[in-house]
N, C-alpha and C. Protein backbone atom coordinates (compact mmCIF):
# COMPACT_ATOMS: atom_id res chain seq x y z
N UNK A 1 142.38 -2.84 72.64
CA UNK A 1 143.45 -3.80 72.79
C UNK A 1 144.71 -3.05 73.23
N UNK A 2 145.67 -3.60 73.93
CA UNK A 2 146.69 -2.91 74.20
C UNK A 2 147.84 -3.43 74.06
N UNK A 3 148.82 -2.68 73.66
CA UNK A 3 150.56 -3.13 72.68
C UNK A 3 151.42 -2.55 73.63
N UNK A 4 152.28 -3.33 73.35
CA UNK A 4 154.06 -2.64 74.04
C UNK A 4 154.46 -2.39 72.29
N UNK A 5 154.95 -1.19 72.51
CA UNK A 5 155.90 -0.96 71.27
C UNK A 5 157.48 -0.90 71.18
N UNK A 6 158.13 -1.09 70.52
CA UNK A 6 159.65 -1.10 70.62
C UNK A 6 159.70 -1.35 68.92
N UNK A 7 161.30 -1.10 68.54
CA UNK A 7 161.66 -1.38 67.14
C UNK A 7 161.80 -2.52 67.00
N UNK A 8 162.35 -2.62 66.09
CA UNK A 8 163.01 -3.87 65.09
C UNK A 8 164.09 -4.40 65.94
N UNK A 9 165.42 -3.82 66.58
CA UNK A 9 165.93 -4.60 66.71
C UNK A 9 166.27 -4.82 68.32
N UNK A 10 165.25 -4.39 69.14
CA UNK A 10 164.81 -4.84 70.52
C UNK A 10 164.35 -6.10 70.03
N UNK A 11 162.80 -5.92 69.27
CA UNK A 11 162.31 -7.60 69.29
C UNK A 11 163.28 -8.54 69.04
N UNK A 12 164.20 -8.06 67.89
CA UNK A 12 164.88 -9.13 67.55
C UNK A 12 165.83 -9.71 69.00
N UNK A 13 166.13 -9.12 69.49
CA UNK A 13 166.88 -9.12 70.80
C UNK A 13 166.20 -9.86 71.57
N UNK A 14 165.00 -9.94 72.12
CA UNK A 14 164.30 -10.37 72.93
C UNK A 14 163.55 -11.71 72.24
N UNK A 15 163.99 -12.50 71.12
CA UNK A 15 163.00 -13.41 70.35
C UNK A 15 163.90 -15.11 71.17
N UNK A 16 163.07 -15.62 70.91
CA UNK A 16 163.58 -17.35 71.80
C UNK A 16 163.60 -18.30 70.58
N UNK A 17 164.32 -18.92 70.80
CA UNK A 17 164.29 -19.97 69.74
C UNK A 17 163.29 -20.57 69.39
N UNK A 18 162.30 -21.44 70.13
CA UNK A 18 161.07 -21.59 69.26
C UNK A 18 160.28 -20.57 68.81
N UNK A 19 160.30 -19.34 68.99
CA UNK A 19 159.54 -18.65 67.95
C UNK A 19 159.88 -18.06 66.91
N UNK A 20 159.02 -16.88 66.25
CA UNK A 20 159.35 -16.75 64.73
C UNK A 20 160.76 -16.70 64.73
N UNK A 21 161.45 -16.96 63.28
CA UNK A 21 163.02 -16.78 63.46
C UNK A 21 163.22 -15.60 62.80
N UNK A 22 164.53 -14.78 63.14
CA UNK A 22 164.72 -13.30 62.86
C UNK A 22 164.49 -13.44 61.26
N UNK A 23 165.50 -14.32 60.43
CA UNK A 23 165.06 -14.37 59.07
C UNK A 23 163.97 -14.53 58.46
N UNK A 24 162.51 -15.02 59.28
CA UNK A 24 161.11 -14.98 58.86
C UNK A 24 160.98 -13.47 59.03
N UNK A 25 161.24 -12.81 60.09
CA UNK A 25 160.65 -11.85 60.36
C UNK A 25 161.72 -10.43 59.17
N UNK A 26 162.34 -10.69 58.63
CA UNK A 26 163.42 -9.77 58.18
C UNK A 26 162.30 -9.74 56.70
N UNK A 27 162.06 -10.85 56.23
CA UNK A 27 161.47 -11.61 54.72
C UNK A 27 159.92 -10.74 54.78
N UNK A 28 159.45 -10.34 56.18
CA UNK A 28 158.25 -10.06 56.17
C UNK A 28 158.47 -8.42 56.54
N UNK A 29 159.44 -7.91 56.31
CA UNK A 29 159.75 -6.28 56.13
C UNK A 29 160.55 -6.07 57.63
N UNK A 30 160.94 -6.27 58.48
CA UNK A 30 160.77 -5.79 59.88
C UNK A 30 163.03 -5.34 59.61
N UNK A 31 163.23 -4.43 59.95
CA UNK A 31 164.31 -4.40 60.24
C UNK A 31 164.42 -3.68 61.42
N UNK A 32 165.82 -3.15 61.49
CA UNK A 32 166.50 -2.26 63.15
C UNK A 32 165.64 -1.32 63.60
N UNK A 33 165.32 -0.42 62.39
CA UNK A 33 164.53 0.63 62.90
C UNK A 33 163.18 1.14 62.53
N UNK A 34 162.37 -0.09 62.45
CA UNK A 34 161.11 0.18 62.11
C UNK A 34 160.49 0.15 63.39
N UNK A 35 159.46 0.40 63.29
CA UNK A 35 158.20 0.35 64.55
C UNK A 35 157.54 -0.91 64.70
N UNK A 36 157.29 -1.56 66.03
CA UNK A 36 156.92 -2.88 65.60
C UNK A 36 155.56 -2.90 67.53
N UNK A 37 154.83 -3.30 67.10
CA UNK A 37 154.13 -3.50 68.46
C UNK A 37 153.78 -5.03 68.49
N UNK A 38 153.85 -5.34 69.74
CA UNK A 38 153.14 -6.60 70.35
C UNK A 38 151.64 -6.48 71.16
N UNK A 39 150.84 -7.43 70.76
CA UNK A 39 149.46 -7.30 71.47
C UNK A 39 149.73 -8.58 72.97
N UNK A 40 148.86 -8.44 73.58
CA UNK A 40 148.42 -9.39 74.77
C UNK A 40 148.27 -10.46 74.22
N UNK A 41 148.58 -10.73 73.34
CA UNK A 41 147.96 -12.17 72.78
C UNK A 41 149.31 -12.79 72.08
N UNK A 42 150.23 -11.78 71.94
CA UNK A 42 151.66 -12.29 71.14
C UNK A 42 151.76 -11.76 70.13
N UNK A 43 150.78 -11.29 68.92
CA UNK A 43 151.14 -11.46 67.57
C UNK A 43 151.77 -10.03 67.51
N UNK A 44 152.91 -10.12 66.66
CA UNK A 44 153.91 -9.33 66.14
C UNK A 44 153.30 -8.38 64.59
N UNK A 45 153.22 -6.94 65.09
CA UNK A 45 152.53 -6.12 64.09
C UNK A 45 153.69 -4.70 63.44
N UNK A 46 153.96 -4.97 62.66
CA UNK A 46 154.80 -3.74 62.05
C UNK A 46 154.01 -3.00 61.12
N UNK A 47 154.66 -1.52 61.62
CA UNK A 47 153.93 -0.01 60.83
C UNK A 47 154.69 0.03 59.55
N UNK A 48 153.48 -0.10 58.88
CA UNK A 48 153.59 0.25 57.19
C UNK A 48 153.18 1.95 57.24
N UNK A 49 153.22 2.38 55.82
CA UNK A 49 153.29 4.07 55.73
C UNK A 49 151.39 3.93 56.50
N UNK A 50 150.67 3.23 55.71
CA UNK A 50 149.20 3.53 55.73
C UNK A 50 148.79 2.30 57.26
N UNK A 51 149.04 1.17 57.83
CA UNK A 51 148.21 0.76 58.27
C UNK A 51 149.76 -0.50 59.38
N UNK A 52 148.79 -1.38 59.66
CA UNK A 52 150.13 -2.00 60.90
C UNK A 52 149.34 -3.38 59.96
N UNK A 53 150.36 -4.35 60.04
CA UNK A 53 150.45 -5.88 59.45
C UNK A 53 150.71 -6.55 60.26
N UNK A 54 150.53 -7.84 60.77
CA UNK A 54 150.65 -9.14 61.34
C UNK A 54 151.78 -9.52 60.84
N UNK A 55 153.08 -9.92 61.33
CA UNK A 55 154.22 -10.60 60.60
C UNK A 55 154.67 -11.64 61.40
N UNK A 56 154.11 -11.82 62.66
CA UNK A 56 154.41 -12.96 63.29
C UNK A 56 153.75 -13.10 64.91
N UNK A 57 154.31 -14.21 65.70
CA UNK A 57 153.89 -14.15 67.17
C UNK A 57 154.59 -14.37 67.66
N UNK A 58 154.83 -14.21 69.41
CA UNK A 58 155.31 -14.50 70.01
C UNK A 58 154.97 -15.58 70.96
N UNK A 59 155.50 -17.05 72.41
CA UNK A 59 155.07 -17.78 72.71
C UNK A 59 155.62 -17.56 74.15
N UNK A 60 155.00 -18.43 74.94
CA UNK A 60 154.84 -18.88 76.42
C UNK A 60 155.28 -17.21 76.86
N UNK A 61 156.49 -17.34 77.53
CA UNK A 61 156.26 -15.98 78.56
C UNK A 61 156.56 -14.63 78.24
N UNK A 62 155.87 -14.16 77.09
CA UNK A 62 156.35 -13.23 76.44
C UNK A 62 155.79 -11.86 77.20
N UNK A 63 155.34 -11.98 77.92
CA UNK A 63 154.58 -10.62 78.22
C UNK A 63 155.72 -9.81 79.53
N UNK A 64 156.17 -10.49 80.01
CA UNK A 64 157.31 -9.66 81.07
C UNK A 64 158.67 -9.52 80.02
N UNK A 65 159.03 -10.14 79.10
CA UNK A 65 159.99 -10.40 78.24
C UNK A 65 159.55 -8.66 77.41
N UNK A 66 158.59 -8.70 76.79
CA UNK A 66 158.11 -7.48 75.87
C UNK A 66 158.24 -6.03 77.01
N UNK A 67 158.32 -6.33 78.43
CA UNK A 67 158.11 -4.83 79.25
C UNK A 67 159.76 -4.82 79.42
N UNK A 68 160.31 -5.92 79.78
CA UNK A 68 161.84 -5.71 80.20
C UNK A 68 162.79 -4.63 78.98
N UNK A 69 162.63 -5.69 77.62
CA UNK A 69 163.32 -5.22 76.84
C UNK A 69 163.15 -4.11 76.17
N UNK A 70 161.51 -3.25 76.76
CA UNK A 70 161.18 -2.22 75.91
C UNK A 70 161.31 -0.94 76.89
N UNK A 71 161.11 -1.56 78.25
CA UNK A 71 161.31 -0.55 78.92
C UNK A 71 159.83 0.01 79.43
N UNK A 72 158.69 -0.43 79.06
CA UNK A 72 157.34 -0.20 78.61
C UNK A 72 156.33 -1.03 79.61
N UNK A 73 155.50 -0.47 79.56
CA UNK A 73 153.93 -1.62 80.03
C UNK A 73 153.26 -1.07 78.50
N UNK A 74 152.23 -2.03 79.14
CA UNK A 74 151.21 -2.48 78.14
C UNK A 74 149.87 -1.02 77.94
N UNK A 75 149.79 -0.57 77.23
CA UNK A 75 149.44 0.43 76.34
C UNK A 75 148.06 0.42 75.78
């Protein structure tokens, strides 16, 4: 599978109003400077010490949105 990675507070930067809202995603650990990857499919995964978690998704045109703001392709 392949991820764009960027932190905490790129995604937050790059998030649209219908999707997750920054305060869901804050409640589910994610702040400024954590590690956070996106898959091809949307869902939003942040690095814990041992393993990466699901904390949310992303919708409609997220995939040029995730390279702009990260600076990145898909991985």
């Amino acid at each position: 599978m392949k991820f764009i990675e960027m932190n905490g507070r790129t995604l937050m930067r790059m998030l649209e109003p219908d999707e997750v809202s920054p305060d869901e995603l804050q409640r589910a650990g994610l702040t400024d400077t954590c590690l956070v990857r996106i898959n091809q499919q949307g869902d939003i995964e942040v690095r814990r010490p041992e393993s990466w978690d699901v904390i949310g998704g992303l919708l409609g045109n997220f995939a040029p949105r995730c390279e702009h703001a990260s600076g990145r392709t898909w991985a």
